[in-house]
PDB file of N, CA and C in Angstrom:
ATOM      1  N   UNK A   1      17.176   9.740 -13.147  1.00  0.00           N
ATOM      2  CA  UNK A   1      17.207   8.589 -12.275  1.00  0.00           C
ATOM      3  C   UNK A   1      15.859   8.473 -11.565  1.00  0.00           C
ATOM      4  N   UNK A   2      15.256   7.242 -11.472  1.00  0.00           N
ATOM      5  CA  UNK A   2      13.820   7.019 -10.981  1.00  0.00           C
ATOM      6  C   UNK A   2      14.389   6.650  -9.403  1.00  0.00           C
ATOM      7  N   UNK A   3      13.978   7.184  -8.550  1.00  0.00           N
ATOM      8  CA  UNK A   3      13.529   6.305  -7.300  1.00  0.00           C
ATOM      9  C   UNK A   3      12.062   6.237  -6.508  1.00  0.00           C
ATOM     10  N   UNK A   4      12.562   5.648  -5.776  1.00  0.00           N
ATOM     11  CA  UNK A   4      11.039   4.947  -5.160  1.00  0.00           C
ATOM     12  C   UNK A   4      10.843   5.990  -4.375  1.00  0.00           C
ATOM     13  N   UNK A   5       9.617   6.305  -4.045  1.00  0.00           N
ATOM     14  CA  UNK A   5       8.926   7.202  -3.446  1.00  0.00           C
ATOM     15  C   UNK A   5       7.366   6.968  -2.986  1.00  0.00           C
ATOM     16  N   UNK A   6       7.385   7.248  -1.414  1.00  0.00           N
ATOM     17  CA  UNK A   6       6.184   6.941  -0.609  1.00  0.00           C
ATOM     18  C   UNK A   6       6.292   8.322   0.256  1.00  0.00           C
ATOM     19  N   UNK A   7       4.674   8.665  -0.293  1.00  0.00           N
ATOM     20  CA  UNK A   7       4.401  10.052   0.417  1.00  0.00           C
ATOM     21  C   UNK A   7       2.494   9.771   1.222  1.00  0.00           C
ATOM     22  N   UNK A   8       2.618  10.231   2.164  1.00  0.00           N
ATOM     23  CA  UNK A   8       1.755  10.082   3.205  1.00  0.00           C
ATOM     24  C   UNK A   8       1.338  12.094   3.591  1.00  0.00           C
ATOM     25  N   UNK A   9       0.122  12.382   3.153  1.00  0.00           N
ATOM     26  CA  UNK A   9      -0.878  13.421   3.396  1.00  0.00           C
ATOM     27  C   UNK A   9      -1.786  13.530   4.220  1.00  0.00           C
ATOM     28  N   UNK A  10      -2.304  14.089   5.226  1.00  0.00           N
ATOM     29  CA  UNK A  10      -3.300  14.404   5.824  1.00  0.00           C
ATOM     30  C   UNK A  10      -3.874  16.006   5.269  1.00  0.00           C
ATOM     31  N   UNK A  11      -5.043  16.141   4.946  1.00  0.00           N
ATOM     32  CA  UNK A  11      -5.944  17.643   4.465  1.00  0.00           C
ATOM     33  C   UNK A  11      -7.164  17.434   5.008  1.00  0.00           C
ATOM     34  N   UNK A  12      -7.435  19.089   5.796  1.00  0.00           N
ATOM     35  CA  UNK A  12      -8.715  19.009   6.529  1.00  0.00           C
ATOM     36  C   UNK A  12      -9.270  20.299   6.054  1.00  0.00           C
ATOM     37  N   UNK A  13     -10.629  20.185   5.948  1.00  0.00           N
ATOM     38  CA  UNK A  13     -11.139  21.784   5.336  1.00  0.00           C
ATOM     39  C   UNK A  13     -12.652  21.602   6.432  1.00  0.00           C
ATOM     40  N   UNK A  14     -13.115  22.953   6.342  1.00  0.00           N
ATOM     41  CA  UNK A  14     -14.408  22.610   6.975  1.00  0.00           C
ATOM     42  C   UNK A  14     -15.396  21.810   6.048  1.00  0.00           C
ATOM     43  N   UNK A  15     -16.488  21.160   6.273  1.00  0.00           N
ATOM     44  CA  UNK A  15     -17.399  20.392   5.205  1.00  0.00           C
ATOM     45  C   UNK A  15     -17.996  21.446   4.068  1.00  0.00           C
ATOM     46  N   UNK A  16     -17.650  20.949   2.858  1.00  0.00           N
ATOM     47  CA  UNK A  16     -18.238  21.377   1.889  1.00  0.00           C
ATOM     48  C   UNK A  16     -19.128  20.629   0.579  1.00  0.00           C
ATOM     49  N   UNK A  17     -18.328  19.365   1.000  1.00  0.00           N
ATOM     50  CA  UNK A  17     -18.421  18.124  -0.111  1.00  0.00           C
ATOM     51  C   UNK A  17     -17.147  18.461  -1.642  1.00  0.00           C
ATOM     52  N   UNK A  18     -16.960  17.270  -1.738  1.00  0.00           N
ATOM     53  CA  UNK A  18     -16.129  16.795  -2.366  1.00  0.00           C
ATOM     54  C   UNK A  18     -14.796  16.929  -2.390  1.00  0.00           C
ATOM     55  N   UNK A  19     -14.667  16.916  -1.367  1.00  0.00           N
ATOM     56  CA  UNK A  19     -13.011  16.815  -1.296  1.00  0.00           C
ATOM     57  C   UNK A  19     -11.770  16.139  -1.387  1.00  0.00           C
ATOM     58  N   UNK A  20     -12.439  15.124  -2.040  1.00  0.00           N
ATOM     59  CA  UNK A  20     -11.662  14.130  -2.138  1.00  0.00           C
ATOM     60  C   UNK A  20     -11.337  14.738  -3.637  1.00  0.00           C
ATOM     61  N   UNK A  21     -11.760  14.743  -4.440  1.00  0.00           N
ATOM     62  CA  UNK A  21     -12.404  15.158  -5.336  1.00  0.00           C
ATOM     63  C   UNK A  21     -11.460  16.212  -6.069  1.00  0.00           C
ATOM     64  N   UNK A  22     -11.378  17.351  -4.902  1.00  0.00           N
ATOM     65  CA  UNK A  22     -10.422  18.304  -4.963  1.00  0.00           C
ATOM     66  C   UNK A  22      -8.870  18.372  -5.254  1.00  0.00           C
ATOM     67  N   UNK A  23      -8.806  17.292  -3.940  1.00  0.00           N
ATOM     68  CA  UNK A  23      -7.650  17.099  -3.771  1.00  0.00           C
ATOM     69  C   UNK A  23      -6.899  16.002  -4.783  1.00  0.00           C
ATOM     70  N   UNK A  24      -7.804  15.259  -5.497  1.00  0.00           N
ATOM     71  CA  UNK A  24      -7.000  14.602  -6.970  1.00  0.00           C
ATOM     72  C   UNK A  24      -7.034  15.753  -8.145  1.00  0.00           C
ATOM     73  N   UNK A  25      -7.632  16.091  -8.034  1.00  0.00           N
ATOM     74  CA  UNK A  25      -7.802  17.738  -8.801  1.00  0.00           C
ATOM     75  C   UNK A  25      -6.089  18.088  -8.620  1.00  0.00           C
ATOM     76  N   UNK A  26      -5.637  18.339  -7.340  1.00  0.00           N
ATOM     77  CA  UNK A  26      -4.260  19.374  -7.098  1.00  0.00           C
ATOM     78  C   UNK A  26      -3.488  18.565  -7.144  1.00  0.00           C
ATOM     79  N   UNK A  27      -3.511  16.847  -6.886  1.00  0.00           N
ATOM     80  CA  UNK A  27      -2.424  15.820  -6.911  1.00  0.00           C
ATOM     81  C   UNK A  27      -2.203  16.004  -8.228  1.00  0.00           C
ATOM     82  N   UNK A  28      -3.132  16.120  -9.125  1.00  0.00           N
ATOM     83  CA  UNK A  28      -2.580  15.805 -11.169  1.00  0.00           C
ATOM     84  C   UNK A  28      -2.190  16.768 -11.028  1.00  0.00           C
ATOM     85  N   UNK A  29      -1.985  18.184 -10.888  1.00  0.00           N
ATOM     86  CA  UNK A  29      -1.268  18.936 -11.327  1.00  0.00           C
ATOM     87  C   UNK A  29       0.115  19.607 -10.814  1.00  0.00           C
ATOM     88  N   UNK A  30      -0.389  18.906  -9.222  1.00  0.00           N
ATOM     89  CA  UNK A  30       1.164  18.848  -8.504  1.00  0.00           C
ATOM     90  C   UNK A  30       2.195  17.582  -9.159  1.00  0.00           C
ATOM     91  N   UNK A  31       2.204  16.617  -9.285  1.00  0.00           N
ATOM     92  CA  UNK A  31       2.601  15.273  -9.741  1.00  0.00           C
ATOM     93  C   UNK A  31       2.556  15.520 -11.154  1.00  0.00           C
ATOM     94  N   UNK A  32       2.349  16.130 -11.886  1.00  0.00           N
ATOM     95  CA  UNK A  32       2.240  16.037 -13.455  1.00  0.00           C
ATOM     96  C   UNK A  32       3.773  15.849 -13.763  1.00  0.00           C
ATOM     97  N   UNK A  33       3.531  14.467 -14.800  1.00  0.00           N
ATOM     98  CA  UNK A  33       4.373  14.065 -15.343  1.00  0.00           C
ATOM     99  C   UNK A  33       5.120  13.070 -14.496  1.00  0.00           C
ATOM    100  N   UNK A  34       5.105  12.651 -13.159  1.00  0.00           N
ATOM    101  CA  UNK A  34       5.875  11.991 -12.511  1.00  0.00           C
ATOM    102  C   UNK A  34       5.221  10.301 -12.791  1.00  0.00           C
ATOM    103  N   UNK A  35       5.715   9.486 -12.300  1.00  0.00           N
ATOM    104  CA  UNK A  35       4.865   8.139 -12.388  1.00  0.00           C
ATOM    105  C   UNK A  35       4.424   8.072 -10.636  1.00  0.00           C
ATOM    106  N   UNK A  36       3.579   8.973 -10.512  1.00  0.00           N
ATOM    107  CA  UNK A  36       2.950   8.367  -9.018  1.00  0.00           C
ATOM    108  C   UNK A  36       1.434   8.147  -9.167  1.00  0.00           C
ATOM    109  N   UNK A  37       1.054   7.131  -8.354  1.00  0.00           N
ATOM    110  CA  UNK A  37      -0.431   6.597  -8.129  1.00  0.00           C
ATOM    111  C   UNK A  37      -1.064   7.322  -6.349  1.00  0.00           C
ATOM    112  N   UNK A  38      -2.083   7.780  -6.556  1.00  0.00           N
ATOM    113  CA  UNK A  38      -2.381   7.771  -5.086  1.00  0.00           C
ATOM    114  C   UNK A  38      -3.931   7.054  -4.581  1.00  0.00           C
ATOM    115  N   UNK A  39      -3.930   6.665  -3.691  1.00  0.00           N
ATOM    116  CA  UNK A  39      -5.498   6.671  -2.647  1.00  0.00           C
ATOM    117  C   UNK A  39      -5.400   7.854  -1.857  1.00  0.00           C
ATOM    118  N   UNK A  40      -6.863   7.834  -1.810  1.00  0.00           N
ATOM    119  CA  UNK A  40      -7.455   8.730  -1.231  1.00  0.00           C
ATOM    120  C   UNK A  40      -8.858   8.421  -0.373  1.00  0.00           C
ATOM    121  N   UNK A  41      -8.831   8.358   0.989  1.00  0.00           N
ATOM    122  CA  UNK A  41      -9.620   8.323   1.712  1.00  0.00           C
ATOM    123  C   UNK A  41     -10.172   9.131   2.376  1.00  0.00           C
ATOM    124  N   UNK A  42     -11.518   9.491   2.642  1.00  0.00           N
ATOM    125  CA  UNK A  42     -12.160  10.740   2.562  1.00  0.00           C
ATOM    126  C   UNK A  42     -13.305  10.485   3.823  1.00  0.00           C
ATOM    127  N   UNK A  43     -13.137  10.906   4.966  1.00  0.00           N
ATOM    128  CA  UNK A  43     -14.078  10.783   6.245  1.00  0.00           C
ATOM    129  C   UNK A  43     -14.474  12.459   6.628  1.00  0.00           C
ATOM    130  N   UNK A  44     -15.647  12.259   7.467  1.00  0.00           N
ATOM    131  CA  UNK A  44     -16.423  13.223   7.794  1.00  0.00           C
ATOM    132  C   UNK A  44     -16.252  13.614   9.224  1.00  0.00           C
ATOM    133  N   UNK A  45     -16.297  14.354   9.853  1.00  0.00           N
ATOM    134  CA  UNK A  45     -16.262  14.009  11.280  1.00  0.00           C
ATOM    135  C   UNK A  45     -16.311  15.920  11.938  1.00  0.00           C
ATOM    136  N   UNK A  46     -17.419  15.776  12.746  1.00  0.00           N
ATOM    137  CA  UNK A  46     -17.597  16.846  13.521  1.00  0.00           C
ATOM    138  C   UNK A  46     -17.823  18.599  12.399  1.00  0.00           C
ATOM    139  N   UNK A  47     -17.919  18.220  10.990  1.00  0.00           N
ATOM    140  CA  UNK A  47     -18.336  19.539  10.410  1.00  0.00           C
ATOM    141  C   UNK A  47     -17.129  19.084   9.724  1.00  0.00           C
ATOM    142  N   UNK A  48     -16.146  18.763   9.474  1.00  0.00           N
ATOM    143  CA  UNK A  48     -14.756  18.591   9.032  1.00  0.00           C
ATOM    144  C   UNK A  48     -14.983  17.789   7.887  1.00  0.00           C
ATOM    145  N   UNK A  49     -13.685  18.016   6.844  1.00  0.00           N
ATOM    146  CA  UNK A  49     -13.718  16.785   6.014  1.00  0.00           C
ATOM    147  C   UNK A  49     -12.002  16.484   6.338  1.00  0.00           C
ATOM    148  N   UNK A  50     -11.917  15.541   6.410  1.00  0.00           N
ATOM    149  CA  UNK A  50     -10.463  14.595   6.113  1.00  0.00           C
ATOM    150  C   UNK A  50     -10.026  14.046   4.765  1.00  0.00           C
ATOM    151  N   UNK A  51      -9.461  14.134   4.684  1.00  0.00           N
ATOM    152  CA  UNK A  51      -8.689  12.700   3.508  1.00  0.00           C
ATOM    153  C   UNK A  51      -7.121  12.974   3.839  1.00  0.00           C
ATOM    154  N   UNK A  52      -7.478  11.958   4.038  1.00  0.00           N
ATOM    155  CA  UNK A  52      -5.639  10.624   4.127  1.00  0.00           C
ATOM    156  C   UNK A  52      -5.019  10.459   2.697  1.00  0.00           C
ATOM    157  N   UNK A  53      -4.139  10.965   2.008  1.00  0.00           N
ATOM    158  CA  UNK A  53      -3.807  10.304   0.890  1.00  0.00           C
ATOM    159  C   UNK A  53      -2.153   9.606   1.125  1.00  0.00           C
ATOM    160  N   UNK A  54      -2.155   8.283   0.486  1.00  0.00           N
ATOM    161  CA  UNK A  54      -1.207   7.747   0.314  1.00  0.00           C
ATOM    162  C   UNK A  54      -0.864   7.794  -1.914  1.00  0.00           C
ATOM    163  N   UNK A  55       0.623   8.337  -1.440  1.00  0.00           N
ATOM    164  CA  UNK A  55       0.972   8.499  -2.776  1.00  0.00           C
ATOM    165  C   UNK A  55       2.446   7.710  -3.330  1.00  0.00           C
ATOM    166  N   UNK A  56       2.298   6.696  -4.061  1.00  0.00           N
ATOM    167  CA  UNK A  56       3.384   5.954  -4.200  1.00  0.00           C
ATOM    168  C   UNK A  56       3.963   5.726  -6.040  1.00  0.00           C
ATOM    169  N   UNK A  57       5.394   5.566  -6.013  1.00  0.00           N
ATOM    170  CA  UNK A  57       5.489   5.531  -7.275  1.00  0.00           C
ATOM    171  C   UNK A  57       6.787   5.309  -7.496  1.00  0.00           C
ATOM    172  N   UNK A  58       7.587   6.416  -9.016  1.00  0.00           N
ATOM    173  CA  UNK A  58       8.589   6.528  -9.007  1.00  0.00           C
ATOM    174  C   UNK A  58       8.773   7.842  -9.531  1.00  0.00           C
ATOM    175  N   UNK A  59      10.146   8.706  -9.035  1.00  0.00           N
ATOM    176  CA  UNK A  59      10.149   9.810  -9.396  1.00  0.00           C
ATOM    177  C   UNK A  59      11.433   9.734  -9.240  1.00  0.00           C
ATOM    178  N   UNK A  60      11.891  11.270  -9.734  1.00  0.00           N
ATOM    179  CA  UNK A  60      13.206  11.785 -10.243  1.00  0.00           C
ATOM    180  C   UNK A  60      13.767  12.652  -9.122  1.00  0.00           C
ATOM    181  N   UNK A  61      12.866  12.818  -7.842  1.00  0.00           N
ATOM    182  CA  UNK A  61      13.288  13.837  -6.555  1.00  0.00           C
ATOM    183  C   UNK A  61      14.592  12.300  -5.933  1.00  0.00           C
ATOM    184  N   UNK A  62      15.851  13.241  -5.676  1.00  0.00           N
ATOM    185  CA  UNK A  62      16.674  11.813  -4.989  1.00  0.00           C
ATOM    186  C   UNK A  62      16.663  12.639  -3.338  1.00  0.00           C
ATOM    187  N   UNK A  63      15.640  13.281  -3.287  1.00  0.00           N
ATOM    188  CA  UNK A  63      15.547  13.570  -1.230  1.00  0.00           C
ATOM    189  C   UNK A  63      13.960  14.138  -1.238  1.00  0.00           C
ATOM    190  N   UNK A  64      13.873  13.901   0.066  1.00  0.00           N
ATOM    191  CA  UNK A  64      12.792  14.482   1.083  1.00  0.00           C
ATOM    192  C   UNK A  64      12.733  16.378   0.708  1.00  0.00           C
ATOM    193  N   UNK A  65      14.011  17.222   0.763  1.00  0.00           N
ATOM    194  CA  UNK A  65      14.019  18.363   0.807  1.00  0.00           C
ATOM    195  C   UNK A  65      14.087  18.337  -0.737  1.00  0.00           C
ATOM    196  N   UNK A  66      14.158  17.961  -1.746  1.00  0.00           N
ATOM    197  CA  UNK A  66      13.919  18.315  -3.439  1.00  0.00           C
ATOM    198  C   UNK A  66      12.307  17.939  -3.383  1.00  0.00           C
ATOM    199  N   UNK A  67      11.439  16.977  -2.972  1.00  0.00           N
ATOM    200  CA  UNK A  67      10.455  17.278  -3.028  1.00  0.00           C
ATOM    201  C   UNK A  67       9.736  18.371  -2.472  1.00  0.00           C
ATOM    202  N   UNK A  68      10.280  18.788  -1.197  1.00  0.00           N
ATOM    203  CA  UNK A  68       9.602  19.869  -0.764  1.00  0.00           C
ATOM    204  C   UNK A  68       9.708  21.173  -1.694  1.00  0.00           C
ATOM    205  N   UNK A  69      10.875  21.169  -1.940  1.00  0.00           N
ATOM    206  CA  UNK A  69      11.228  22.364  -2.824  1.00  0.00           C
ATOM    207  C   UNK A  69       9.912  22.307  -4.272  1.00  0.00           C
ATOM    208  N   UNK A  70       9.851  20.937  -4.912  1.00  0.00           N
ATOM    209  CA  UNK A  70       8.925  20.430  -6.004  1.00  0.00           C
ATOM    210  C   UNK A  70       7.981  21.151  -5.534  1.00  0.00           C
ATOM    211  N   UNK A  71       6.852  21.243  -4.355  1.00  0.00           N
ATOM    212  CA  UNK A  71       6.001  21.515  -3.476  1.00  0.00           C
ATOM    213  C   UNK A  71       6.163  22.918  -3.294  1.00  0.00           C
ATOM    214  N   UNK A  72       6.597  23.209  -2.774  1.00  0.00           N
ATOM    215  CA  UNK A  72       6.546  25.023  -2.562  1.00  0.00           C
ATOM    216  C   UNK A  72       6.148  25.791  -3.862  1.00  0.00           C
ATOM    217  N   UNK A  73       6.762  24.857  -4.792  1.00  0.00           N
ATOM    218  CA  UNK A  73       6.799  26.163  -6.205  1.00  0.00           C
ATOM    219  C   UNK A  73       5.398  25.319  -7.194  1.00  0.00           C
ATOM    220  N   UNK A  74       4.518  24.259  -6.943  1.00  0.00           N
ATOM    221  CA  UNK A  74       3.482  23.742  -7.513  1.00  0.00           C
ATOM    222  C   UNK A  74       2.025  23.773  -6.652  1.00  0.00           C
ATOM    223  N   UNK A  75       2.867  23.488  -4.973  1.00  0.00           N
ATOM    224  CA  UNK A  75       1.526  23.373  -4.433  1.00  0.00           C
ATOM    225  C   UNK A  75       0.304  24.192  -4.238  1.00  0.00           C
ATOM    226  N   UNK A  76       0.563  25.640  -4.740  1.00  0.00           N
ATOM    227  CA  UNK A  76      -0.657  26.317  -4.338  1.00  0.00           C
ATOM    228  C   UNK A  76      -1.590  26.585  -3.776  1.00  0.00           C
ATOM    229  N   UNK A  77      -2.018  28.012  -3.158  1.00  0.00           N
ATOM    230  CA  UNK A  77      -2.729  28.022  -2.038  1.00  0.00           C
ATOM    231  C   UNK A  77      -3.689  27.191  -1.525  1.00  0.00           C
ATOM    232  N   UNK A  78      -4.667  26.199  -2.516  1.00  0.00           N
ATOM    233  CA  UNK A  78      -4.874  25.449  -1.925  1.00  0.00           C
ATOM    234  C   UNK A  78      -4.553  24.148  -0.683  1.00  0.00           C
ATOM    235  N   UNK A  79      -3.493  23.750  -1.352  1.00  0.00           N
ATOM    236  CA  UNK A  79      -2.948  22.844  -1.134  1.00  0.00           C
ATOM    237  C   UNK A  79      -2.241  23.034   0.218  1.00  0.00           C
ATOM    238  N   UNK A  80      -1.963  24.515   0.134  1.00  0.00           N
ATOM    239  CA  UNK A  80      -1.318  24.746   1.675  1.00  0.00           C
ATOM    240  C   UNK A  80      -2.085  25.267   2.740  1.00  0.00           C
ATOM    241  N   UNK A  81      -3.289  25.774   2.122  1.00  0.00           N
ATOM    242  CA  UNK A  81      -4.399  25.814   3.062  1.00  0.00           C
ATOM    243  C   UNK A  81      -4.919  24.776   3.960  1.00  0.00           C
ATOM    244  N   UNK A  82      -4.823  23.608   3.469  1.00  0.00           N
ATOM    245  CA  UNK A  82      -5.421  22.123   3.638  1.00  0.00           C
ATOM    246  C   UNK A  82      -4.581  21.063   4.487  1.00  0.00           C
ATOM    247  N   UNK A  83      -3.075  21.303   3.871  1.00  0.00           N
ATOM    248  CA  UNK A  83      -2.292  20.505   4.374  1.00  0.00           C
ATOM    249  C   UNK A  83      -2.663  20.472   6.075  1.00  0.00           C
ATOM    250  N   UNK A  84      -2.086  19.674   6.702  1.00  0.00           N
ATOM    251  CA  UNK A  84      -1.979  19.483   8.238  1.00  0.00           C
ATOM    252  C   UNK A  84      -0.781  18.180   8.856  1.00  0.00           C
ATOM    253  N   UNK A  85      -0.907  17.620   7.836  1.00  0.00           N
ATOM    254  CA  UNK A  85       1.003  16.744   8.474  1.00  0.00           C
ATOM    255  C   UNK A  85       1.214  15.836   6.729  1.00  0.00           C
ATOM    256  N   UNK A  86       2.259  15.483   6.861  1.00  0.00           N
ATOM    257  CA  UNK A  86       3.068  14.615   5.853  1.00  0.00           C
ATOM    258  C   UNK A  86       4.302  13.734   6.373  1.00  0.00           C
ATOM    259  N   UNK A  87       4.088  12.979   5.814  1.00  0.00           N
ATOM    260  CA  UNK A  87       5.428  11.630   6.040  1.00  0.00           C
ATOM    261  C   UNK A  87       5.946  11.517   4.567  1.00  0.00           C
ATOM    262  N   UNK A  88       7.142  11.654   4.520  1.00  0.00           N
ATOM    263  CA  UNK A  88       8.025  11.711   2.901  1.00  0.00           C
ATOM    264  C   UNK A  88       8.961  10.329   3.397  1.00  0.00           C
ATOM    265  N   UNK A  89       8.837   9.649   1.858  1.00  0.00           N
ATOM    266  CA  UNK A  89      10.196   8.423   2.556  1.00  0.00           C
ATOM    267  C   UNK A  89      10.137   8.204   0.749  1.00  0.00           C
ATOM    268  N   UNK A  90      11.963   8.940   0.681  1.00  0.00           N
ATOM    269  CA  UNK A  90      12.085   8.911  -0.846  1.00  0.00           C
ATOM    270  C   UNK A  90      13.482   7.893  -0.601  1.00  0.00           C
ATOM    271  N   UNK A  91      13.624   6.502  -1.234  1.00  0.00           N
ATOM    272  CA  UNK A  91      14.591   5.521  -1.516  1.00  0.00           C
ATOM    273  C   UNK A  91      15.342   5.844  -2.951  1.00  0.00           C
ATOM    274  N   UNK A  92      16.244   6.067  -2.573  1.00  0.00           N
ATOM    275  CA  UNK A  92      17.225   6.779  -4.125  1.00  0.00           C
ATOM    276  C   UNK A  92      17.928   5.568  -4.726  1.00  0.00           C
ATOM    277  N   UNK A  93      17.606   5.234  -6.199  1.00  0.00           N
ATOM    278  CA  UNK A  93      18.214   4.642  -6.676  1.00  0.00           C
ATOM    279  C   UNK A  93      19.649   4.284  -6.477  1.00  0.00           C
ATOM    280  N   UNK A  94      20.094   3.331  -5.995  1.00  0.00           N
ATOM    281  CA  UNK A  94      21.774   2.760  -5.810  1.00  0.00           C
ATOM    282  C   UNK A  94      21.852   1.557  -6.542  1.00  0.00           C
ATOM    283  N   UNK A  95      23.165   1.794  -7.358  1.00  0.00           N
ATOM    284  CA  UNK A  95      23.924   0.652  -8.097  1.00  0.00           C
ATOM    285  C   UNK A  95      24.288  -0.437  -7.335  1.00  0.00           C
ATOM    286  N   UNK A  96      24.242  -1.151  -7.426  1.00  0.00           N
ATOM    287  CA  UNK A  96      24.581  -2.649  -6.655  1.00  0.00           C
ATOM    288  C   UNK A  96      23.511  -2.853  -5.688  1.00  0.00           C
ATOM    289  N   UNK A  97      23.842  -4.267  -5.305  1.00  0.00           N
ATOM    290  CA  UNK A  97      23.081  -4.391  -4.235  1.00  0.00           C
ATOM    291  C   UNK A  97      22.188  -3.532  -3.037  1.00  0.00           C
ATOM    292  N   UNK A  98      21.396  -3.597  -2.277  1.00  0.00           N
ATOM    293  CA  UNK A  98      20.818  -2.932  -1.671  1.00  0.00           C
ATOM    294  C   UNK A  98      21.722  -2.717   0.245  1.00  0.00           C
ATOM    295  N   UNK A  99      22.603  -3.992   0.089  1.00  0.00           N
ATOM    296  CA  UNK A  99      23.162  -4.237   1.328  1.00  0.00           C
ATOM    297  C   UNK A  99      23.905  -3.673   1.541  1.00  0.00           C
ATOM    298  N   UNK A 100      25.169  -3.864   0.158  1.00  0.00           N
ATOM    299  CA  UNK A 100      26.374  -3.392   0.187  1.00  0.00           C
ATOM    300  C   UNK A 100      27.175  -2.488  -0.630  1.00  0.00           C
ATOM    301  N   UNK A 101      26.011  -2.289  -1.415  1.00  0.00           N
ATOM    302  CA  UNK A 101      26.217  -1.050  -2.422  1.00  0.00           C
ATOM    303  C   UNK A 101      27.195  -1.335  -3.841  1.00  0.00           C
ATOM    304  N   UNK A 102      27.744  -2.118  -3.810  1.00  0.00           N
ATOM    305  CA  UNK A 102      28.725  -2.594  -4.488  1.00  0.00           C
ATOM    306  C   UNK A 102      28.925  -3.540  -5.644  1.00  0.00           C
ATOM    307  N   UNK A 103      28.077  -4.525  -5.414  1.00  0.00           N
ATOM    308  CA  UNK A 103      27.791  -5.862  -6.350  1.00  0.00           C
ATOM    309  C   UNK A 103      26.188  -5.894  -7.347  1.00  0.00           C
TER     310      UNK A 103
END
């Protein structure tokens, strides 16, 4: 079952260059095989690097806690080195209408 899925990343490392770079590096191999697209925005600030990624698509996780679980066992030390907040908002496929579930 596909549902909709919108995932929101923040990753900060000290400056090294290319981190944006990196971090589509660990998205293909975290996401492999799923149908998700992401941006990635990449700012500098005070010795720091940032990137914001927004990741949207469709996938086969039907919760917030099955992706995390996806995540624990793909994301790798990188990835958890870096992290610093996330917003998960996974919409699970339902039969019928969106209102009433039914029709």
């Amino acid at each position: 079952m596909r549902n909709e899925t919108y995932l929101d990343f923040c990753f900060i490392r000290e400056g090294k260059g290319n981190f944006s770079q990196e971090i589509d590096l660990i998205f293909t191999e975290i996401f492999n095989g799923k149908r998700l697209y992401w941006y990635l925005d990449e700012k500098n600030q005070d010795g720091l690097e940032i990137v914001v990624a927004e990741v949207k698509g469709m996938s086969d996780w039907n919760s917030e806690e099955a992706l995390l679980h996806h995540l624990e066992e793909h994301g790798g030390n990188p990835f958890w080195n870096y992290i610093q907040g996330y917003q998960f908002v996974i919409h699970p496929d339902m039969k019928g209408c969106q209102s009433c579930e039914t029709h």
